[in-house]
C-alpha atoms as a PDB file:
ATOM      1  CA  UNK A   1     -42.185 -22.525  44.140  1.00  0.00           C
ATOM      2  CA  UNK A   2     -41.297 -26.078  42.520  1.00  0.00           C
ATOM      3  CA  UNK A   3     -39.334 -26.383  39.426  1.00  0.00           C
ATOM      4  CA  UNK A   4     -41.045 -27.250  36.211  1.00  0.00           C
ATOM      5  CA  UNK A   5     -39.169 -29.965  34.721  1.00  0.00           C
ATOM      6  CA  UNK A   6     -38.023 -29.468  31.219  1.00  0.00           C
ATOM      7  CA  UNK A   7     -40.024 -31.229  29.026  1.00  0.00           C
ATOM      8  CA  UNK A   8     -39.481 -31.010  25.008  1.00  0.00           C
ATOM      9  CA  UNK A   9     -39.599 -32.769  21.938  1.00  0.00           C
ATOM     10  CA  UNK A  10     -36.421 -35.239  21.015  1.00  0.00           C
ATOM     11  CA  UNK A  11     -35.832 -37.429  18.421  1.00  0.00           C
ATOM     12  CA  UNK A  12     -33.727 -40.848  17.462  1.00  0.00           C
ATOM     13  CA  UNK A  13     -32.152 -41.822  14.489  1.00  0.00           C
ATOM     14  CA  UNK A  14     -32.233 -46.374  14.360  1.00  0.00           C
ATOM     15  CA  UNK A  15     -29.464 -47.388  12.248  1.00  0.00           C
ATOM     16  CA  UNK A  16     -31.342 -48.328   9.115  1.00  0.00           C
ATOM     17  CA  UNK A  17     -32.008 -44.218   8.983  1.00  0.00           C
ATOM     18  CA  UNK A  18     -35.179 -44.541  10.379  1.00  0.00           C
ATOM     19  CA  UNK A  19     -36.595 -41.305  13.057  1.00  0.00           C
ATOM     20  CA  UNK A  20     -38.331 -41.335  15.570  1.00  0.00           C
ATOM     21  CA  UNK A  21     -39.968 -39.157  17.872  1.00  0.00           C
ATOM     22  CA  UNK A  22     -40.040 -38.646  21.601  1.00  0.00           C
ATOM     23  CA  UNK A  23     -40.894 -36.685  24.474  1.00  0.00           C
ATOM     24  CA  UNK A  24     -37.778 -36.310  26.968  1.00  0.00           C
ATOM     25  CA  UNK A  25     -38.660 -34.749  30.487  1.00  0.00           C
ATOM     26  CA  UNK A  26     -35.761 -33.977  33.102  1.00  0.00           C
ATOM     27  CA  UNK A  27     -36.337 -32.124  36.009  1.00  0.00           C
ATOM     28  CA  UNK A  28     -33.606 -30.359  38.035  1.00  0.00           C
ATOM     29  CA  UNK A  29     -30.974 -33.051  39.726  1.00  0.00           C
ATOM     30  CA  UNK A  30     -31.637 -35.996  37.211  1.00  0.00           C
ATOM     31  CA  UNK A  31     -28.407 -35.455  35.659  1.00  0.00           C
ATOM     32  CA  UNK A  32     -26.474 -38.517  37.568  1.00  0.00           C
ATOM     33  CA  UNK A  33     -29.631 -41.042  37.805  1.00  0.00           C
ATOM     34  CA  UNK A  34     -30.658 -43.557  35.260  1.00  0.00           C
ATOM     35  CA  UNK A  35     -33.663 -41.780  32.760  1.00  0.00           C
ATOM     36  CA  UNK A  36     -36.847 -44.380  32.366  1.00  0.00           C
ATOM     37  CA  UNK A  37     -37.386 -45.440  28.480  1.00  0.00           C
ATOM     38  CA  UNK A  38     -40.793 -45.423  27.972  1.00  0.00           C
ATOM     39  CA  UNK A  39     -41.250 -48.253  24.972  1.00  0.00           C
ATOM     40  CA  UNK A  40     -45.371 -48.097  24.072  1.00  0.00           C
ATOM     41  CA  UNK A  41     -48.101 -50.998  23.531  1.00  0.00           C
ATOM     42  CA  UNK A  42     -49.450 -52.009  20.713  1.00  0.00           C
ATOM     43  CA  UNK A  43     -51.270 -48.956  18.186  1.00  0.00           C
ATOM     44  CA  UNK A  44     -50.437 -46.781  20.832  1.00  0.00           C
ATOM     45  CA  UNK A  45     -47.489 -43.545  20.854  1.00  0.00           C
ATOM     46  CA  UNK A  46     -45.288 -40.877  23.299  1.00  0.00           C
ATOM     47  CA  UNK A  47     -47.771 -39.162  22.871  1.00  0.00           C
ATOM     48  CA  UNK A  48     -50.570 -40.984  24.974  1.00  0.00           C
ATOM     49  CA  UNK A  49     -51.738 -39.146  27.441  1.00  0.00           C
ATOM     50  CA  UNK A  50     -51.354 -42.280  30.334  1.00  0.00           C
ATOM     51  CA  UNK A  51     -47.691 -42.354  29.327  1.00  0.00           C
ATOM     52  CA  UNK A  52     -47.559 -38.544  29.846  1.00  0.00           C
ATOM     53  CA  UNK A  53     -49.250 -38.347  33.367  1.00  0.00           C
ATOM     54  CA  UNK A  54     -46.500 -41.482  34.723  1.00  0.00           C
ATOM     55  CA  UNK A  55     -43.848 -39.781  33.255  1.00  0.00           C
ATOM     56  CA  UNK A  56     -44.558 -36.303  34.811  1.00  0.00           C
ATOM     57  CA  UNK A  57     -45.321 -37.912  37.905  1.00  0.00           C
ATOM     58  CA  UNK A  58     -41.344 -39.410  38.120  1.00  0.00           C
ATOM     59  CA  UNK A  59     -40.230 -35.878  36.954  1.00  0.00           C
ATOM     60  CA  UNK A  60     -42.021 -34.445  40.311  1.00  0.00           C
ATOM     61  CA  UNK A  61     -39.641 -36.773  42.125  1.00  0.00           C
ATOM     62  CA  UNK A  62     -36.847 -36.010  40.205  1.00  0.00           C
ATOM     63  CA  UNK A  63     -36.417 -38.950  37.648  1.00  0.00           C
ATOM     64  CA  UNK A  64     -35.991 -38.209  34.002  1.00  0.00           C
ATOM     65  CA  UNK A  65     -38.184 -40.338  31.421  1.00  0.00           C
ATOM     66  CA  UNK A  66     -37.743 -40.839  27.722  1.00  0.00           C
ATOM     67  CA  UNK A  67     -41.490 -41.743  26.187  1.00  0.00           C
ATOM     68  CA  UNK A  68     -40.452 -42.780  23.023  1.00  0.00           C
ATOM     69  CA  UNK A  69     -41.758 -43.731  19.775  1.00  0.00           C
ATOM     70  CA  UNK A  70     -40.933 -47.191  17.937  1.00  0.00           C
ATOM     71  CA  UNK A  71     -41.936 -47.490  14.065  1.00  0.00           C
ATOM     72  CA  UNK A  72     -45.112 -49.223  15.364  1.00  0.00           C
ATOM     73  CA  UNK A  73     -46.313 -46.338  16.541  1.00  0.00           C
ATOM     74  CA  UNK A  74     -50.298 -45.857  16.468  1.00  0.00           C
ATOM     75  CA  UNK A  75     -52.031 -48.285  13.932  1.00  0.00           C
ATOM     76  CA  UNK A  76     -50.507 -46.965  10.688  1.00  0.00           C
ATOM     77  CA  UNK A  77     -47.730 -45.225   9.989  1.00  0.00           C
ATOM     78  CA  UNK A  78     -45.673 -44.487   6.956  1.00  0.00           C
ATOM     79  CA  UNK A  79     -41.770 -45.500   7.970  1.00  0.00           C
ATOM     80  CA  UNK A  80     -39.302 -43.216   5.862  1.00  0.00           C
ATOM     81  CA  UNK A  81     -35.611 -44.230   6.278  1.00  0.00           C
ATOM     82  CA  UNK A  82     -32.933 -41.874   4.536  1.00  0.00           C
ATOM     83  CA  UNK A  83     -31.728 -43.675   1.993  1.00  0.00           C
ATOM     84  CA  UNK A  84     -34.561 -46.348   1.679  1.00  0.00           C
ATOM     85  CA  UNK A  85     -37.728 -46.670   0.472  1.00  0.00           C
ATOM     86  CA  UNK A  86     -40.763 -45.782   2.568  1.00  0.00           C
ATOM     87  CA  UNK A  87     -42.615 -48.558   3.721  1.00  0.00           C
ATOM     88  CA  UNK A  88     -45.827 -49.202   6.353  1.00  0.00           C
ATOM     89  CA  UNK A  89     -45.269 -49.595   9.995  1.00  0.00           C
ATOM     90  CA  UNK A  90     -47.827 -48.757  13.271  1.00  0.00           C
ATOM     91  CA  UNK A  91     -49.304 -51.349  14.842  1.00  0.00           C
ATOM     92  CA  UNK A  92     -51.026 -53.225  11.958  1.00  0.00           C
ATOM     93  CA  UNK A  93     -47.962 -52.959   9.860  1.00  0.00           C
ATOM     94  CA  UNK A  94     -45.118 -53.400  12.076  1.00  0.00           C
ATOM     95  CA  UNK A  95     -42.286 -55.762  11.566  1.00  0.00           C
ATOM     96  CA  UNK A  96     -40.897 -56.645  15.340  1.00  0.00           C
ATOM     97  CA  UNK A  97     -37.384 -57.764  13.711  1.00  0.00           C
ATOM     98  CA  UNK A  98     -37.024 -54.370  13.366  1.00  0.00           C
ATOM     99  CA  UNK A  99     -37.931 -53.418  17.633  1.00  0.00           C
ATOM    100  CA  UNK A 100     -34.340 -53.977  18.459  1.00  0.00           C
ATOM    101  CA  UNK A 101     -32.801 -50.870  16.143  1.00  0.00           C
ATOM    102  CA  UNK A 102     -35.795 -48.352  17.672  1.00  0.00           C
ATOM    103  CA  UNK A 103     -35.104 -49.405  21.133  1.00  0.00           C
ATOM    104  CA  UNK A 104     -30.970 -49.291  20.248  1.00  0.00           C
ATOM    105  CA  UNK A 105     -31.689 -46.055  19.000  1.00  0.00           C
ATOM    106  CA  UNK A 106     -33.576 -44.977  22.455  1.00  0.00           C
ATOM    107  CA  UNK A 107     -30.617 -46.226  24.508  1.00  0.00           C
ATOM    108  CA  UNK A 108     -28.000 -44.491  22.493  1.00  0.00           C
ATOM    109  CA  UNK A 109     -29.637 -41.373  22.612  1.00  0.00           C
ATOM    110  CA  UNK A 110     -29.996 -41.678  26.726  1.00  0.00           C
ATOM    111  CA  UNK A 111     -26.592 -41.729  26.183  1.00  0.00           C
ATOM    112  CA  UNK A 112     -25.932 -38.762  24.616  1.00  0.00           C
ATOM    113  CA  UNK A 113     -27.600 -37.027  26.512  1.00  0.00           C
ATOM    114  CA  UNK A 114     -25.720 -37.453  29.559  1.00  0.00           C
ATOM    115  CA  UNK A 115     -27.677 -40.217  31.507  1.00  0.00           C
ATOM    116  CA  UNK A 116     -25.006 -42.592  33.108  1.00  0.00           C
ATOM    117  CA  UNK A 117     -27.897 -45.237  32.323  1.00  0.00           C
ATOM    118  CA  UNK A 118     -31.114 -45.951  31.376  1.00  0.00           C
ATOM    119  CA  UNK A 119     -34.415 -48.380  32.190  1.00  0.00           C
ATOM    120  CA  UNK A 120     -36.467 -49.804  29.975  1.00  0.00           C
ATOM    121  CA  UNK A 121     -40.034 -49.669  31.169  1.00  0.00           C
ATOM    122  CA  UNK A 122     -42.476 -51.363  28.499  1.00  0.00           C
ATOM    123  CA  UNK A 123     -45.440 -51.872  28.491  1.00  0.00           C
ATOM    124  CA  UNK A 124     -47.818 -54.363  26.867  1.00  0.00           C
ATOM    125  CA  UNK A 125     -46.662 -55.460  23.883  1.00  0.00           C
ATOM    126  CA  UNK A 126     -43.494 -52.860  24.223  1.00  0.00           C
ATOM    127  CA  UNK A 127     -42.358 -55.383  27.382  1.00  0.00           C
ATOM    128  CA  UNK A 128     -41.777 -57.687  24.654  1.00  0.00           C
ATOM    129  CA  UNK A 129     -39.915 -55.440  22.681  1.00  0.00           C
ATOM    130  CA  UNK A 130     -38.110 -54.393  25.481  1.00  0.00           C
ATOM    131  CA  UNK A 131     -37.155 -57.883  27.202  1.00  0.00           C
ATOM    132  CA  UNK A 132     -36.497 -59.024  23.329  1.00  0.00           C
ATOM    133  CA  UNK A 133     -33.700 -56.262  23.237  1.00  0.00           C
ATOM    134  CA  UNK A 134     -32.032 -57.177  26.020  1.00  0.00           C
ATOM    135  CA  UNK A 135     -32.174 -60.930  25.394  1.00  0.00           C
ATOM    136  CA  UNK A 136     -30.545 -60.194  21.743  1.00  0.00           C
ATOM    137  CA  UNK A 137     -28.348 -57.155  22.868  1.00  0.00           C
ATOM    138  CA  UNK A 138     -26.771 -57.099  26.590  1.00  0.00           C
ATOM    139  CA  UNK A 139     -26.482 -53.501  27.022  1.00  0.00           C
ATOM    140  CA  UNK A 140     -24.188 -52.736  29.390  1.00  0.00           C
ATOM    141  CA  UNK A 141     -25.626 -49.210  29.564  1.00  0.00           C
ATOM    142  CA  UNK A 142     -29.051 -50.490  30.673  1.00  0.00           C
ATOM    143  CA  UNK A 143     -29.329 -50.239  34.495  1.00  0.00           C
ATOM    144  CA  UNK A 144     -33.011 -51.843  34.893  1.00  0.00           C
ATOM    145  CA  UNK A 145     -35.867 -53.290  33.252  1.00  0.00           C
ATOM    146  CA  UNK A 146     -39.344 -52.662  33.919  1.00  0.00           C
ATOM    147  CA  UNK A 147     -42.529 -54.641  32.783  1.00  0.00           C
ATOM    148  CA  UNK A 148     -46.676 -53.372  32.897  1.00  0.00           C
ATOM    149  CA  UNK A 149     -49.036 -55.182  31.798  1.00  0.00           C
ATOM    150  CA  UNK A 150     -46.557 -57.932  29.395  1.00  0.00           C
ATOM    151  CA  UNK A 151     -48.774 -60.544  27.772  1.00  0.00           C
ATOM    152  CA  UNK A 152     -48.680 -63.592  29.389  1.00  0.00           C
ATOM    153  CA  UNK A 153     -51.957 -65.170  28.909  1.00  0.00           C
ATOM    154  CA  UNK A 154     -50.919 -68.563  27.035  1.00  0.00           C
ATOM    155  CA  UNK A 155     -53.848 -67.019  24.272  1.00  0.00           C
ATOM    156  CA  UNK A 156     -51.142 -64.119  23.367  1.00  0.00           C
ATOM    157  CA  UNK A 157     -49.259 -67.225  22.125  1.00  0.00           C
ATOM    158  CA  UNK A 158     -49.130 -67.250  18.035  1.00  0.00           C
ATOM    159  CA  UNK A 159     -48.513 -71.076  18.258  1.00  0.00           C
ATOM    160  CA  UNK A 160     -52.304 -71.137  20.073  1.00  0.00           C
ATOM    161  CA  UNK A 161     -54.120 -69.880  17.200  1.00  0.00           C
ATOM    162  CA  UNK A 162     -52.888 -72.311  13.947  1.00  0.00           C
ATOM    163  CA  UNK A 163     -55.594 -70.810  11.656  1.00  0.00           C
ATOM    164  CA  UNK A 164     -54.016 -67.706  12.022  1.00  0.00           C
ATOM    165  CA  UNK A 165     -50.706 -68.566  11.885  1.00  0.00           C
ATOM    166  CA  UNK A 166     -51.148 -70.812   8.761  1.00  0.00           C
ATOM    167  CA  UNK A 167     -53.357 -67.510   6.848  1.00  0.00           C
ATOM    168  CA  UNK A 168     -50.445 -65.370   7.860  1.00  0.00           C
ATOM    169  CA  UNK A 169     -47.878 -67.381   6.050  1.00  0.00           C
ATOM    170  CA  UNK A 170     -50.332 -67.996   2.936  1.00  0.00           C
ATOM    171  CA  UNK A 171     -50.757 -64.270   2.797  1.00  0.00           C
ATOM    172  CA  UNK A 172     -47.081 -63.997   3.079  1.00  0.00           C
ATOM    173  CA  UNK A 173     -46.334 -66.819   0.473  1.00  0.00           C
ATOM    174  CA  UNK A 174     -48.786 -65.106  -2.002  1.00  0.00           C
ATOM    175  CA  UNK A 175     -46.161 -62.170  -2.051  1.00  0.00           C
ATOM    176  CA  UNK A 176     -48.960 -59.618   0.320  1.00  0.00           C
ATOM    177  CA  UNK A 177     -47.287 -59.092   3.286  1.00  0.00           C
ATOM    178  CA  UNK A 178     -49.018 -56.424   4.238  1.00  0.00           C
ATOM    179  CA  UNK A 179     -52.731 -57.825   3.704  1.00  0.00           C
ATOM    180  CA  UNK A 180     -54.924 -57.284   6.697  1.00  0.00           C
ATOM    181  CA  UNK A 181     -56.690 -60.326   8.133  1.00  0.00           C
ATOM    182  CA  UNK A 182     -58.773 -60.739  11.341  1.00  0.00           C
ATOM    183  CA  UNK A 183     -56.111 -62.508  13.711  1.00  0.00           C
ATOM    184  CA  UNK A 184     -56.703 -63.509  17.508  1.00  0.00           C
ATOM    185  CA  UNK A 185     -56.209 -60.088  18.767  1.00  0.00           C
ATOM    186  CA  UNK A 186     -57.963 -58.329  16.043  1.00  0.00           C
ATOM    187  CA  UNK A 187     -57.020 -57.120  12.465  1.00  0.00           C
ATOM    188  CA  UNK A 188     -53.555 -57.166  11.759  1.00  0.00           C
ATOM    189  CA  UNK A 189     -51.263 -57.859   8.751  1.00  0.00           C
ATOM    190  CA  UNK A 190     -49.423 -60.604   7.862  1.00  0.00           C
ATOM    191  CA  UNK A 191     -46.104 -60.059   7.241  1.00  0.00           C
ATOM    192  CA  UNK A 192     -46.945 -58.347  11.883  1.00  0.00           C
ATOM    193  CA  UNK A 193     -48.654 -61.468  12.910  1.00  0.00           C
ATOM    194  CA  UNK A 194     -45.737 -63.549  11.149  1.00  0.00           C
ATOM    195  CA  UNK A 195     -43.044 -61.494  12.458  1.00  0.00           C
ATOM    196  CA  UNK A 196     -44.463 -61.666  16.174  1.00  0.00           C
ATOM    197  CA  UNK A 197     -44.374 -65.653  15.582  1.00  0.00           C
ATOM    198  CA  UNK A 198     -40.703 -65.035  14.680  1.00  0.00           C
ATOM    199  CA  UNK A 199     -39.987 -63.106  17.575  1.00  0.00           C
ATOM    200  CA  UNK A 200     -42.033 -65.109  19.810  1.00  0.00           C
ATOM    201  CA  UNK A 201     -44.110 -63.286  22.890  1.00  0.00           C
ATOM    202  CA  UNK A 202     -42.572 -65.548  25.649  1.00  0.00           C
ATOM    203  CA  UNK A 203     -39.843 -63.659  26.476  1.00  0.00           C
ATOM    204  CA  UNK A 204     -40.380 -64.154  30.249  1.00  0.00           C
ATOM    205  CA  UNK A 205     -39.513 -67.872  30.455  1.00  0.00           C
ATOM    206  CA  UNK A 206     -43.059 -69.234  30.611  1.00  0.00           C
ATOM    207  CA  UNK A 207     -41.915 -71.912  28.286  1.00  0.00           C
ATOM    208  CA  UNK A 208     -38.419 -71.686  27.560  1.00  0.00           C
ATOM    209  CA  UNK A 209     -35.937 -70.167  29.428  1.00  0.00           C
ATOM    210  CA  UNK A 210     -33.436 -68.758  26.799  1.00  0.00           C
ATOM    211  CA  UNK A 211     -34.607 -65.476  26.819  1.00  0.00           C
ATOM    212  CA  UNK A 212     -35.009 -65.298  30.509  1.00  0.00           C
ATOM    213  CA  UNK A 213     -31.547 -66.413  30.722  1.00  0.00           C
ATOM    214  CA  UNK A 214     -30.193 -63.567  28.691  1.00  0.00           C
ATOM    215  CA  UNK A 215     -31.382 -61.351  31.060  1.00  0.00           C
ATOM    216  CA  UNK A 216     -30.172 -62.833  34.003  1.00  0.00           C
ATOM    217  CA  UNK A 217     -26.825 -63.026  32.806  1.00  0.00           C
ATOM    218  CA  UNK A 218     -26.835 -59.264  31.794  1.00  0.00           C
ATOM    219  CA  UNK A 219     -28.142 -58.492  35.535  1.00  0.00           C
ATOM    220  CA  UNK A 220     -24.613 -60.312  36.370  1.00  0.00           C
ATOM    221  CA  UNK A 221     -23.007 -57.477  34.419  1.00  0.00           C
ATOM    222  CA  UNK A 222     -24.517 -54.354  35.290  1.00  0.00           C
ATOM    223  CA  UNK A 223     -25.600 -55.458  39.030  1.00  0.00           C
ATOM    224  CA  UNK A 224     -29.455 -55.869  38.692  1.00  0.00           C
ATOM    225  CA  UNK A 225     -31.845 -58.756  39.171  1.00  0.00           C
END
């Protein structure tokens, strides 16, 4: 009779005190292997039930997964750091500045766990998050990357809708960051549709290769790519 992989509830602390919730599975002899980080699309959570089915289907071959929460998990969400104020996240609220502490959070807790490394697997807008990461933070201690579904139409672009961009920083400049308006994509609020122009969504070196270049070089150090 096969092994049912463990499969339980886990959660991360980011460094600004902010917790988030997971799902960690690890079946028997996943111990020594890298675990898959599962990093979500936009509105969307662990606990999606696509997520789920991949995940269990690499614990039947005996790879661990992570599917983890970031603060832009679902469409709203309220974001309570210890220490701070509360404040809106989810998908309509989310600032991506903040991606890089959730998914440094994810990593660390690989860690601690006893993984001897981990993959990032995003998908959609989570392969930005993901490839961001890595461009700002080489992390030794991540052994792979893995992209579904990352946006690369040129219309994912902020810079290819200026009517949007230019309401976003009006709404911003009025002191409402988190007014909804109807972007490109759909409804979404400013201070999300500002911070994803910040952040930028080519992270894949369609049009500049900085990013891209990051990665490369931290394939050099831990012996990917």
């Amino acid at each position: 009779m096969m092994d049912v992989p463990e499969e339980r509830l886990v959660s991360a602390a980011a460094d600004d005190g902010v917790e988030l919730e997971g799902v960690l599975l690890r079946p028997e002899g996943s111990a020594d292997k890298p675990a898959v980080i599962w990093i979500h699309g936009f509105g969307a959570s662990f606990y999606f039930p696509p997520y789920l089915r991949l995940a269990r289907a690499l614990a039947a071959r005996g790879v661990a997964s992570i599917v983890a929460n970031t603060r832009g998990h679902d469409l709203g969400t309220l974001v309570q750091p210890k220490g701070g104020p509360p404040y809106w996240g989810g998908g309509l609220w989310e600032r991506m500045e903040d991606s890089p502490l959730d998914l440094a959070a994810w990593v660390d807790f690989g860690a601690h766990a006893g993984f001897p490394a981990t993959v990032l697997l995003g998908h959609s807008l989570g392969a930005v998050k993901a490839t961001h990461y890595l461009a700002e933070r080489p992390d030794p201690r991540v052994a792979g990357l893995a992209l579904a579904s990352p946006p690369l139409r040129p219309s994912w672009d902020t810079r290819a809708h200026p009517r949007a961009r230019a309401e976003a920083q009006r709404l911003m400049a009025e002191g409402r960051p988190e007014a909804l308006f109807a972007g490109p994509w759909g409804t979404v609020s400013a201070r999300t549709y500002v911070g994803f122009d910040r952040v930028g969504f080519d992270q894949f070196g369609r049009d500049t290769r900085a990013p891209l270049d990051a990665i490369w070089c931290l394939g050099d150090i831990v012996g990917y790519g």
